[in-house]
Protein backbone atom coordinates (compact mmCIF):
# COMPACT_ATOMS: atom_id res chain seq x y z
CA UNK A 1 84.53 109.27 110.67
CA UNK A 2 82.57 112.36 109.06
CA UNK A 3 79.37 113.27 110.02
CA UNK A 4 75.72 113.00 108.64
CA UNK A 5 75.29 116.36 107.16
CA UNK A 6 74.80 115.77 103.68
CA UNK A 7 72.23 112.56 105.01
CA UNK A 8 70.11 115.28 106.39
CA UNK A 9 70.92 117.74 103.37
CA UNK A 10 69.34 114.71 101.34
CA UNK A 11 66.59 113.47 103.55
CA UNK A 12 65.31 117.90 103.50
CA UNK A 13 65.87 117.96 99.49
CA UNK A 14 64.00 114.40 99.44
CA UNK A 15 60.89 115.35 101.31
CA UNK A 16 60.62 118.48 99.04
CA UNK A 17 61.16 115.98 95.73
CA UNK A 18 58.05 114.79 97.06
CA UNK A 19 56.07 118.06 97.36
CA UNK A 20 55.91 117.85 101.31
CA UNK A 21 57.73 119.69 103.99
CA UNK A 22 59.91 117.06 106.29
CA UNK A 23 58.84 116.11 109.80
CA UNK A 24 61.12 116.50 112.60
CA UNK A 25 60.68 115.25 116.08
CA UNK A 26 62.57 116.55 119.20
CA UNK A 27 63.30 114.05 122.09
CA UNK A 28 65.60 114.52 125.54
CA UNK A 29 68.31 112.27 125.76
CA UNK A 30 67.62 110.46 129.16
CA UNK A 31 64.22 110.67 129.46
CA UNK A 32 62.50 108.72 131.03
CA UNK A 33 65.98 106.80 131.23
CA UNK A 34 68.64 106.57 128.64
CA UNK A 35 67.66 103.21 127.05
CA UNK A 36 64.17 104.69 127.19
CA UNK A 37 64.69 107.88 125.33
CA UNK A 38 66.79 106.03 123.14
CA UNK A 39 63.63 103.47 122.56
CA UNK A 40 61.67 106.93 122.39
CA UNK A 41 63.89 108.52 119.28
CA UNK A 42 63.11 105.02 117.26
CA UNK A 43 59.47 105.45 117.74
CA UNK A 44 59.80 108.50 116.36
CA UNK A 45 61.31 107.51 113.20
CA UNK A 46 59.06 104.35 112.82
CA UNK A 47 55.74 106.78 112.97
CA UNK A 48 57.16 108.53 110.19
CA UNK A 49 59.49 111.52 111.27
CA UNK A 50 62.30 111.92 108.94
CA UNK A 51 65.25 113.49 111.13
CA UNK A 52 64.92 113.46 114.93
CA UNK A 53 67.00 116.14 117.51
CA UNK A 54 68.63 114.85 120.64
CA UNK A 55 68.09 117.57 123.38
CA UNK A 56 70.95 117.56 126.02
CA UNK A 57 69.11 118.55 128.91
CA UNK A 58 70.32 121.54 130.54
CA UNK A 59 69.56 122.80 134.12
CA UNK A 60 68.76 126.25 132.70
CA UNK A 61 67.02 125.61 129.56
CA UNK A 62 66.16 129.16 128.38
CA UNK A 63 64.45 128.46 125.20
CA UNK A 64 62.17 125.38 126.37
CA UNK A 65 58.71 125.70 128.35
CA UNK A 66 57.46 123.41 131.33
CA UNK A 67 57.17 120.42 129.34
CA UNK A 68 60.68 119.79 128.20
CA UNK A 69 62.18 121.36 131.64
CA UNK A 70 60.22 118.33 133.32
CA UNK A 71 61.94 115.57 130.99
CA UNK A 72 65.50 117.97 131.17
CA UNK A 73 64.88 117.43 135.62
CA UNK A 74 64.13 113.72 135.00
CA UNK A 75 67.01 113.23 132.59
CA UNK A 76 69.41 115.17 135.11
CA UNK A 77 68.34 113.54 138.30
CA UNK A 78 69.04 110.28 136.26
CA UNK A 79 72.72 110.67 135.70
CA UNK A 80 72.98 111.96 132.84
CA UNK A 81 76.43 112.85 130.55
CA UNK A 82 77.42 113.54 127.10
CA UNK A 83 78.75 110.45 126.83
CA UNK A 84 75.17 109.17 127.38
CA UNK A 85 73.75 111.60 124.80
CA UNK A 86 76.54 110.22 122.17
CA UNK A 87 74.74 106.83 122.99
CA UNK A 88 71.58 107.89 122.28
CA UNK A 89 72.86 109.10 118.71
CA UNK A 90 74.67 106.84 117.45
CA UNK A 91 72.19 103.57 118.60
CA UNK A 92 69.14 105.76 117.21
CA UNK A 93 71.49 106.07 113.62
CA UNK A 94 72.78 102.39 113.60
CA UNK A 95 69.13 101.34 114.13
CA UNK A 96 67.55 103.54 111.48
CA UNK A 97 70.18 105.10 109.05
CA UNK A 98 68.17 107.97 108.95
CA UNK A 99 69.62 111.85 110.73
CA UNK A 100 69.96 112.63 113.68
CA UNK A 101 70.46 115.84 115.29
CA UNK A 102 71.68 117.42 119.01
CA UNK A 103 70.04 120.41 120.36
CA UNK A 104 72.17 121.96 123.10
CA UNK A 105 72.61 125.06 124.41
CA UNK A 106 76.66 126.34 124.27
CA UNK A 107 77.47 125.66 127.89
CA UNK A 108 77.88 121.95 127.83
CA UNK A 109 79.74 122.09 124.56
CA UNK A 110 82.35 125.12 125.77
CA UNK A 111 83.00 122.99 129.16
CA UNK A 112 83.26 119.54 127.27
CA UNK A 113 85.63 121.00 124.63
CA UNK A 114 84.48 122.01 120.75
CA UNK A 115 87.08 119.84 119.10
CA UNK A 116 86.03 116.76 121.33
CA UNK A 117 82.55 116.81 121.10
CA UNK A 118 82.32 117.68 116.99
CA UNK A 119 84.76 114.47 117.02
CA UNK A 120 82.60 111.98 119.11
CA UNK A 121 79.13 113.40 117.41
CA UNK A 122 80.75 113.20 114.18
CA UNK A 123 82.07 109.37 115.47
CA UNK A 124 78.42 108.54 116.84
CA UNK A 125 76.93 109.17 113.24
CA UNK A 126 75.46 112.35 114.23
CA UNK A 127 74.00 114.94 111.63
CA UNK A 128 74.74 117.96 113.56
CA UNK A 129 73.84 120.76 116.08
CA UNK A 130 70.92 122.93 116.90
CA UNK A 131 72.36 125.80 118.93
CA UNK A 132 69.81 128.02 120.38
CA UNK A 133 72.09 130.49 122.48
CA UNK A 134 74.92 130.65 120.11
CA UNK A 135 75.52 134.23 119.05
CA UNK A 136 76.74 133.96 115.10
CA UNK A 137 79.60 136.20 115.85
CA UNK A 138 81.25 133.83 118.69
CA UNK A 139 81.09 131.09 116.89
CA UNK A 140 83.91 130.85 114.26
CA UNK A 141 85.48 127.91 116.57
CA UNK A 142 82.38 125.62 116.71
CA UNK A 143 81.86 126.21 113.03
CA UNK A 144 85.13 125.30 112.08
CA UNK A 145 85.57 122.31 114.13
CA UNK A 146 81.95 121.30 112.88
CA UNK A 147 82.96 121.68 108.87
CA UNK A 148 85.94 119.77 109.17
CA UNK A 149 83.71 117.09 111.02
CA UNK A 150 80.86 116.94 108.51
CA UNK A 151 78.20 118.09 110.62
CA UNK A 152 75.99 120.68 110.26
CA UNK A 153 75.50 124.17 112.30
CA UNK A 154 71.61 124.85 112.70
CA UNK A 155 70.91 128.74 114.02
CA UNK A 156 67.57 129.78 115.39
CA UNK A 157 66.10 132.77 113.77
CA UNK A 158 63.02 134.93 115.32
CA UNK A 159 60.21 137.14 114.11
CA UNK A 160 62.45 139.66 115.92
CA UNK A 161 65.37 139.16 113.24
CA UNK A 162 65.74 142.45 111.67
CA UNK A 163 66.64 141.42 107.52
CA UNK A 164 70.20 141.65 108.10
CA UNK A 165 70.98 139.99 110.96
CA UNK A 166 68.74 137.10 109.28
CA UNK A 167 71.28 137.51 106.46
CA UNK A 168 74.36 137.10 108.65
CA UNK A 169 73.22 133.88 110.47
CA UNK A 170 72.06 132.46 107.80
CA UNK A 171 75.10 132.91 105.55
CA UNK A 172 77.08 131.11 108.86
CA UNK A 173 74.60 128.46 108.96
CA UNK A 174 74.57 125.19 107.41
CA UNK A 175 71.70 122.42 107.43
CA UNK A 176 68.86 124.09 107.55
CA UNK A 177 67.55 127.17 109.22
CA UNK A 178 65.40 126.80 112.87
CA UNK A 179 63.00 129.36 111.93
CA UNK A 180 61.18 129.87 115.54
CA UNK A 181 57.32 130.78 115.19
CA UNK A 182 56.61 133.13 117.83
CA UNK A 183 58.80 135.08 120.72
CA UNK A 184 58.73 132.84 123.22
CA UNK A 185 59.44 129.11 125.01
CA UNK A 186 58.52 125.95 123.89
CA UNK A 187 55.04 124.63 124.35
CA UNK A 188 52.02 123.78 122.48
CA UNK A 189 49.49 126.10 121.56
CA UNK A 190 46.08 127.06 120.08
CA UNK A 191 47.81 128.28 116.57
CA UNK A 192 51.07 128.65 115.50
CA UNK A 193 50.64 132.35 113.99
CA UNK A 194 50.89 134.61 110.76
CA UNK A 195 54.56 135.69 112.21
CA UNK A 196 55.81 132.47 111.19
CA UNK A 197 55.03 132.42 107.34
CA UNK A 198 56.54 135.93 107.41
CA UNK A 199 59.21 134.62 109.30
CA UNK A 200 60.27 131.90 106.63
CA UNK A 201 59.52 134.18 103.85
CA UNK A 202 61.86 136.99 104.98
CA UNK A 203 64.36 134.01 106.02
CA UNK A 204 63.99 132.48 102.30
CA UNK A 205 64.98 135.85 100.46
CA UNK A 206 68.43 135.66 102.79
CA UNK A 207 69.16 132.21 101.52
CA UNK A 208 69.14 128.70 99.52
CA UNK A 209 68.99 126.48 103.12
CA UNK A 210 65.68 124.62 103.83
CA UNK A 211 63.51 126.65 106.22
CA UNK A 212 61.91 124.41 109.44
CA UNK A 213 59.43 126.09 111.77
CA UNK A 214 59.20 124.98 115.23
CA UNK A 215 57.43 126.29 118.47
CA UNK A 216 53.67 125.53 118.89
CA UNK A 217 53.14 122.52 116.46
CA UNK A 218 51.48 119.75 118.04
CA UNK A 219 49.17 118.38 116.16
CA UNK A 220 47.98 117.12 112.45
CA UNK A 221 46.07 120.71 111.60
CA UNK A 222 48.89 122.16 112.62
CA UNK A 223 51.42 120.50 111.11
CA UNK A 224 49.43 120.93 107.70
CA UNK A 225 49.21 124.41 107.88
CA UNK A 226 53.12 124.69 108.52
CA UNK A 227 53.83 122.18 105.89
CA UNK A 228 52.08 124.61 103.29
CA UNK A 229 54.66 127.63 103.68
CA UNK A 230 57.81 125.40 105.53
CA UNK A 231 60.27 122.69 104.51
CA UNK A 232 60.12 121.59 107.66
CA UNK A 233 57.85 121.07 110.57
CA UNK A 234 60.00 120.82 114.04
CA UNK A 235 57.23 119.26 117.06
CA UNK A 236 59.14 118.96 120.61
CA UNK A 237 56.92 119.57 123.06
CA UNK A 238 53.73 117.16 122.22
CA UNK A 239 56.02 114.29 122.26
CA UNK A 240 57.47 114.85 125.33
CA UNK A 241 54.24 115.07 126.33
CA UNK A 242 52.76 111.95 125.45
CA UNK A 243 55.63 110.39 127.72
CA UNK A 244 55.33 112.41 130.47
CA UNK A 245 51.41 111.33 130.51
CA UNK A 246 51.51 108.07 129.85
CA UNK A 247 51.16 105.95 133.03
CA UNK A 248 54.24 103.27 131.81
CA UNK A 249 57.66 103.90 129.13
CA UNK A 250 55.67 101.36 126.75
CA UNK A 251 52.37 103.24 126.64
CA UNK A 252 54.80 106.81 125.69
CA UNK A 253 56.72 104.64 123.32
CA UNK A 254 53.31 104.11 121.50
CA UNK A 255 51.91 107.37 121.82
CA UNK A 256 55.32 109.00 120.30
CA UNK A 257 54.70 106.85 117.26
CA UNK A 258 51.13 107.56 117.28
CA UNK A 259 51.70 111.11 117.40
CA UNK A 260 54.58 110.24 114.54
CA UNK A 261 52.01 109.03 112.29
CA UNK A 262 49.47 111.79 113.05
CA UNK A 263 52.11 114.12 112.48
CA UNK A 264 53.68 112.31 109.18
CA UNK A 265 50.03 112.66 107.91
CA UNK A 266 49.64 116.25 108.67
CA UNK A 267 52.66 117.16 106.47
CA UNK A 268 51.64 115.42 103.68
CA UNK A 269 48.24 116.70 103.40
CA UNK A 270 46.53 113.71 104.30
CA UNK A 271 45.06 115.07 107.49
């Protein structure tokens, strides 16, 4: 079975047919449990995201802040595999028909084998990979095995990104572009920043792929004022949140669609 690539290639193009930048959500696999964060990902999509990302939680999570390192421990101290991640895909997929994503770091994928995970993501109706830590220049093997699977290769790109290193990952990338607002973790904050509108501006000029800003979004105002320069607004950490603070799974089921619809709002202009 090929992957979902050209379903989130559409669902991107689709959102901008409409004049609006797309929404995408970022939820752990296995958190609070696995049926849970699977129950989590549809919430998502019913409040209005258009593509979700997986996160494989990872015991060294370089990129993400104290919020998503607290559903990652959770996750972890549950039990939880790839194989269990692959659930999580392919039920959010079969219940929604809309894309989803994995965000991993390289580890897990490089111990679990390249050509069996592309495979069993590709199987599980996945759309592709967000890969953080992934130099460009390593990753001819991942990229291969991901092209003949049909799924797509997302790199992150940083205010740091001199012009022509943007240029070389995002010549290797396919998807869209993770165009990361600031230097630093994940988290909510106050603002997003100017260096993010500078960020996909510079990143546009190297190339025809959708641009998506994440890091720092986490609310309607914020999402707008992404929306306006973005084709996509990426919000991880407020979600996460609203599970971790809710006192039972259905009350964070609820507030990840609330926040959904909030969100779906802010992108359209509405809020």
């Amino acid at each position: 079975m090929s992957g979902n690539l050209q379903l989130l290639s559409d669902t991107l193009a689709g959102a901008r047919a409409e004049g609006r930048a797309a929404l995408i959500a970022y939820l752990p696999a296995g958190f609070p449990s696995v049926d849970g964060g699977i129950e989590a990902v549809k919430a998502a999509f019913d409040g209005g995201a258009d593509v979700v990302e997986v996160g494989l939680p990872h015991s060294d999570p370089v990129l993400d802040g104290p919020v998503i390192q607290t559903a990652d421990d959770i996750a972890l101290r549950g039990g939880l595999r790839i194989k269990d991640v692959m659930r999580t895909v392919r039920e959010a997929f079969e219940a929604t028909g809309k894309p989803v994503l994995v965000m991993t770091y390289w580890n897990p994928i490089y111990i679990y084998g390249v050509e069996r995970f592309t495979t069993e993501l590709a199987e599980a109706g996945g759309a592709g990979c967000i890969l953080p830590d992934l130099p460009v220049q390593e990753s001819a093997e991942w990229r291969q095995h991901a092209e003949k699977n049909g799924l797509g290769t997302v790199f992150v790109v940083a205010p740091s990104s001199q012009d022509a290193r943007l240029a070389t990952i995002t010549a290797a990338g396919s998807g869209f572009v993770y165009a990361a607002s600031l230097m630093g973790v994940t988290g909510t904050r106050e603002s997003v920043g100017n260096q993010a509108k500078e960020l996909v501006e510079r990143t546009r000029s190297t190339t025809d792929l959708p641009v998506c800003v994440g890091l720092g979004v986490s609310n309607a105002v914020q999402a707008r004022e992404v929306a306006g320069f973005a084709d996509g607004v990426i919000v991880g950490s407020a979600f996460v949140k609203r599970m971790l603070d809710a006192p039972d799974e259905k009350a964070g089921l609820e507030g990840v669609r609330a926040l959904a619809a909030e969100l779906a709002d802010g992108v359209r202009g509405t809020k």
